[in-house]
C-alpha atoms as a PDB file:
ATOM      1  CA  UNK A   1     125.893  47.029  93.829  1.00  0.00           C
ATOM      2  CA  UNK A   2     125.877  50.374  95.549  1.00  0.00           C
ATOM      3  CA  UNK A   3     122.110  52.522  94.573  1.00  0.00           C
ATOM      4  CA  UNK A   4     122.549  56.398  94.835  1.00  0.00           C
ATOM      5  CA  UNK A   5     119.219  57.467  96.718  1.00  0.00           C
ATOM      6  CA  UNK A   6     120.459  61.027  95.781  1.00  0.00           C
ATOM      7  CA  UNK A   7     122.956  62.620  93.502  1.00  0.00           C
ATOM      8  CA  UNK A   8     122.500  66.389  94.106  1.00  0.00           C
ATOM      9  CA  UNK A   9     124.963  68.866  91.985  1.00  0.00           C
ATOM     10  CA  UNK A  10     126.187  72.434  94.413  1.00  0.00           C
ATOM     11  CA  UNK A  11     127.005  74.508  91.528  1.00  0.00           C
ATOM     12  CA  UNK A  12     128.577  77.290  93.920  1.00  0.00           C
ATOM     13  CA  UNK A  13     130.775  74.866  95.724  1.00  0.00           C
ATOM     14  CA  UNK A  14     131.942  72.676  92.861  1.00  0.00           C
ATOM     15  CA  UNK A  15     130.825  69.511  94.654  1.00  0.00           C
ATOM     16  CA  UNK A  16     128.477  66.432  93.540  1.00  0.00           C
ATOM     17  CA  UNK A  17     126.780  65.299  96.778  1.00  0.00           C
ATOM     18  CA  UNK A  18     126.212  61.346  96.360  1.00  0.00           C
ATOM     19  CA  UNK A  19     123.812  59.519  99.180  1.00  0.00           C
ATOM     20  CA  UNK A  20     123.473  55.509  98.913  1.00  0.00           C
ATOM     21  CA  UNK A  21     121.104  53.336 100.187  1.00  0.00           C
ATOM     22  CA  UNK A  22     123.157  51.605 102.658  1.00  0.00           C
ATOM     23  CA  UNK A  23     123.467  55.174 104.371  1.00  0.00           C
ATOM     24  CA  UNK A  24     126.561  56.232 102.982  1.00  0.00           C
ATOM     25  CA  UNK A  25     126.725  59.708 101.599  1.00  0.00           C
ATOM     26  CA  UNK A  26     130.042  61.581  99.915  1.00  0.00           C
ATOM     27  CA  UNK A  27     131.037  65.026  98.905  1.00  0.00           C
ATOM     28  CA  UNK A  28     132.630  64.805  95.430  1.00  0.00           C
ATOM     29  CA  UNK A  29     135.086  67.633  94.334  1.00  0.00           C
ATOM     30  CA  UNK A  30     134.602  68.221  90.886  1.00  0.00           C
ATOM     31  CA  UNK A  31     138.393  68.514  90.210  1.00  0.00           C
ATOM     32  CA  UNK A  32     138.369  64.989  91.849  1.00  0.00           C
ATOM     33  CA  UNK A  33     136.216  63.816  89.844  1.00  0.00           C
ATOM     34  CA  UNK A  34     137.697  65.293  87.256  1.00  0.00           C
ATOM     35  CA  UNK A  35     141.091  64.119  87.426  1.00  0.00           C
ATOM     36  CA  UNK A  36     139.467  60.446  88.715  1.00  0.00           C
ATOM     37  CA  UNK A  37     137.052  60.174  85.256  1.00  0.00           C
ATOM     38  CA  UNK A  38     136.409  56.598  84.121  1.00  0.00           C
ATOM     39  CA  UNK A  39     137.320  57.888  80.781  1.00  0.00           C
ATOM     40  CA  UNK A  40     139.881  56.181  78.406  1.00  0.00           C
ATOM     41  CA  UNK A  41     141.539  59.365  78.257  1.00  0.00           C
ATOM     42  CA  UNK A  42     142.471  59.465  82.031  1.00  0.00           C
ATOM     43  CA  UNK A  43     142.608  56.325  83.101  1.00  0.00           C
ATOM     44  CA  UNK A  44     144.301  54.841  79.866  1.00  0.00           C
ATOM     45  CA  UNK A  45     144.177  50.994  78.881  1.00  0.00           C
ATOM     46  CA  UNK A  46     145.524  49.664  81.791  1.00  0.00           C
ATOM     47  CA  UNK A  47     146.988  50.627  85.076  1.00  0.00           C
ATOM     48  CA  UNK A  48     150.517  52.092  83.825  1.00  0.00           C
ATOM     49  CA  UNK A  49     148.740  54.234  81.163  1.00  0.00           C
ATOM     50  CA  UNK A  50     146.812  56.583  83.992  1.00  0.00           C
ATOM     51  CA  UNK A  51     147.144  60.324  83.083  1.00  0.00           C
ATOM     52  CA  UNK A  52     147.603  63.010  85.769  1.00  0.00           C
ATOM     53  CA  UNK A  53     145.703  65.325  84.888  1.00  0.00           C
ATOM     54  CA  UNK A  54     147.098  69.119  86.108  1.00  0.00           C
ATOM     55  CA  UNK A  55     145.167  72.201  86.180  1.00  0.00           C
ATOM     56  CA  UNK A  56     141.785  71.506  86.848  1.00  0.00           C
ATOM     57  CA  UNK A  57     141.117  73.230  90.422  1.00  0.00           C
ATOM     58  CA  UNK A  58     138.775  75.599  89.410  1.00  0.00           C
ATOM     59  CA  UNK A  59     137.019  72.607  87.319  1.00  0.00           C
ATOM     60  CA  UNK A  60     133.261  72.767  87.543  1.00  0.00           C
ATOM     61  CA  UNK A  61     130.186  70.322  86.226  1.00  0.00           C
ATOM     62  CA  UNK A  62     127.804  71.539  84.002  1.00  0.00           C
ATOM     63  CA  UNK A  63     125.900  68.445  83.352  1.00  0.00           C
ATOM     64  CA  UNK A  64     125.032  65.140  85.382  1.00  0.00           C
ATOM     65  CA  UNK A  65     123.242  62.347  82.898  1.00  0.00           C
ATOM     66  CA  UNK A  66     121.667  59.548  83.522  1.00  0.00           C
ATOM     67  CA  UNK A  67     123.291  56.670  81.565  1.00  0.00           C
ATOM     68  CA  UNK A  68     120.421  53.784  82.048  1.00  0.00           C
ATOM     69  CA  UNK A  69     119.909  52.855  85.656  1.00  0.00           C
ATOM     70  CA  UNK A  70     123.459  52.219  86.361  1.00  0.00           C
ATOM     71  CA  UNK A  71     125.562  55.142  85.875  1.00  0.00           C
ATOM     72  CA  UNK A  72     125.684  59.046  84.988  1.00  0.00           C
ATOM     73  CA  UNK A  73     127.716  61.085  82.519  1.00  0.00           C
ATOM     74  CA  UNK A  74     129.504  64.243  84.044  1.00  0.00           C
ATOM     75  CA  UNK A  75     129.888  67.242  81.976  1.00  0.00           C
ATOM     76  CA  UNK A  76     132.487  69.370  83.138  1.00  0.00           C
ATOM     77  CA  UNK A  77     132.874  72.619  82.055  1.00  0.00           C
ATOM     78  CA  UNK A  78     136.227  72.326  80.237  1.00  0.00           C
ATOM     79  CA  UNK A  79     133.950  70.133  77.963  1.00  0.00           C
ATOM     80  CA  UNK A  80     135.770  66.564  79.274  1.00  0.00           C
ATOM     81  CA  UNK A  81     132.456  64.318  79.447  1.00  0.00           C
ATOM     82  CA  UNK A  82     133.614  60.909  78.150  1.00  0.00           C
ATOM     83  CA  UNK A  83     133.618  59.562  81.550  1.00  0.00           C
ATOM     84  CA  UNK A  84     130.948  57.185  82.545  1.00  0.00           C
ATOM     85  CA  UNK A  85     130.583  57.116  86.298  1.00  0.00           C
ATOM     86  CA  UNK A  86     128.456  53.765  87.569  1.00  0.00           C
ATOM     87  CA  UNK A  87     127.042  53.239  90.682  1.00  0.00           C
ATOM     88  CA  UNK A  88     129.716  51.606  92.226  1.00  0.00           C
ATOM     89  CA  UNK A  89     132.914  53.474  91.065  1.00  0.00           C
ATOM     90  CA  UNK A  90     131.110  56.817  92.355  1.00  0.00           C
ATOM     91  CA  UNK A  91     130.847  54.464  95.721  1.00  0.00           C
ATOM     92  CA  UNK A  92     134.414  53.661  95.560  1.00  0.00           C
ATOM     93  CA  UNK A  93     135.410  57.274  94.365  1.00  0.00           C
ATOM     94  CA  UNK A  94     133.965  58.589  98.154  1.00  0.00           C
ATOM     95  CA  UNK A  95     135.403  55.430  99.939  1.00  0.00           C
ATOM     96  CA  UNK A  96     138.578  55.612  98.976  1.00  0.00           C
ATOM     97  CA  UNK A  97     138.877  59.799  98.556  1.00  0.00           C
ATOM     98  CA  UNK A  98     141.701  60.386 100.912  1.00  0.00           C
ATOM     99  CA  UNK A  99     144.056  57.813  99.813  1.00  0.00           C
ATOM    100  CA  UNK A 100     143.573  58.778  95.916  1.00  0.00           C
ATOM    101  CA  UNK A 101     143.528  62.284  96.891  1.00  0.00           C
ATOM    102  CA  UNK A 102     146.866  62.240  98.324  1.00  0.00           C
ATOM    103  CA  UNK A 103     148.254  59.706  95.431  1.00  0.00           C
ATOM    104  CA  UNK A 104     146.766  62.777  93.154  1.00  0.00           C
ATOM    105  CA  UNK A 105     148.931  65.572  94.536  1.00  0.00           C
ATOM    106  CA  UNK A 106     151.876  63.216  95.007  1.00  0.00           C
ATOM    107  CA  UNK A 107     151.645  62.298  91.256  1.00  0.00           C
ATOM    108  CA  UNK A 108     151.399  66.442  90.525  1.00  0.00           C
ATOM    109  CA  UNK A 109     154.369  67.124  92.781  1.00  0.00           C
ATOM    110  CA  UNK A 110     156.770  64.458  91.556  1.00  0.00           C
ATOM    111  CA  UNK A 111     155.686  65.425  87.929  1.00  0.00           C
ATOM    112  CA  UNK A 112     156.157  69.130  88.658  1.00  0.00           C
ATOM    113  CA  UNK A 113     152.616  70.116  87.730  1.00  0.00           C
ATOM    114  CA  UNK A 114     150.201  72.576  89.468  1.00  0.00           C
ATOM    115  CA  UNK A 115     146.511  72.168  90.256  1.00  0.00           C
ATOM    116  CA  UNK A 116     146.235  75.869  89.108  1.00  0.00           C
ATOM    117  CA  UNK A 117     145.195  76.132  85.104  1.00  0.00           C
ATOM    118  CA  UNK A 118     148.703  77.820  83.623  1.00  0.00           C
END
């Protein structure tokens, strides 16, 4: 199991800065985090049921939680915080970033949806 060493929020940039301690670090958009949440409510009940999520590119955190010693809960400031966000799935999140990124803004395009709140 992946062990944050640091989770540090940049409030101004919109980015949760995650260090492990097998040396990996990441820089976590909100918005990706945001449209990547753990929650039911995103990522549905299985596989076919994932949301995309449109709007959110000026999506910010207001809260990071600790949820026992394995996870945190984000708060994001348009109030989503159902999303638990272990250890490991925040490790995966920054490993796999560019490939889910892209998969993101393919799913918006072919959908017809914006990243910009209407």
């Amino acid at each position: 199991m992946a062990v944050p060493t640091e989770i540090r929020l940049d409030r101004a940039t919109r980015v949760l800065h995650v260090s492990f301690d097998d040396g990996t670090e990441y820089a976590l958009p909100a918005e990706y985090l945001r449209v990547e949440s753990p929650s039911a409510e995103v990522q549905g009940h299985s596989p076919d049921q994932k949301q995309t999520i449109a709007g959110r590119r000026y999506v910010g955190i207001i809260g990071v939680e600790p949820v026992g010693h394995y996870a945190v809960r984000l708060i994001f400031d348009d109030l989503h915080d159902s999303g638990i966000f272990s250890w490991d799935y925040l490790a995966e999140l920054g490993r796999e970033q560019d490939r889910r990124w892209a998969g993101y803004l393919d799913a918006l395009a072919s959908r017809g949806l914006s990243r910009d709140p209407k």
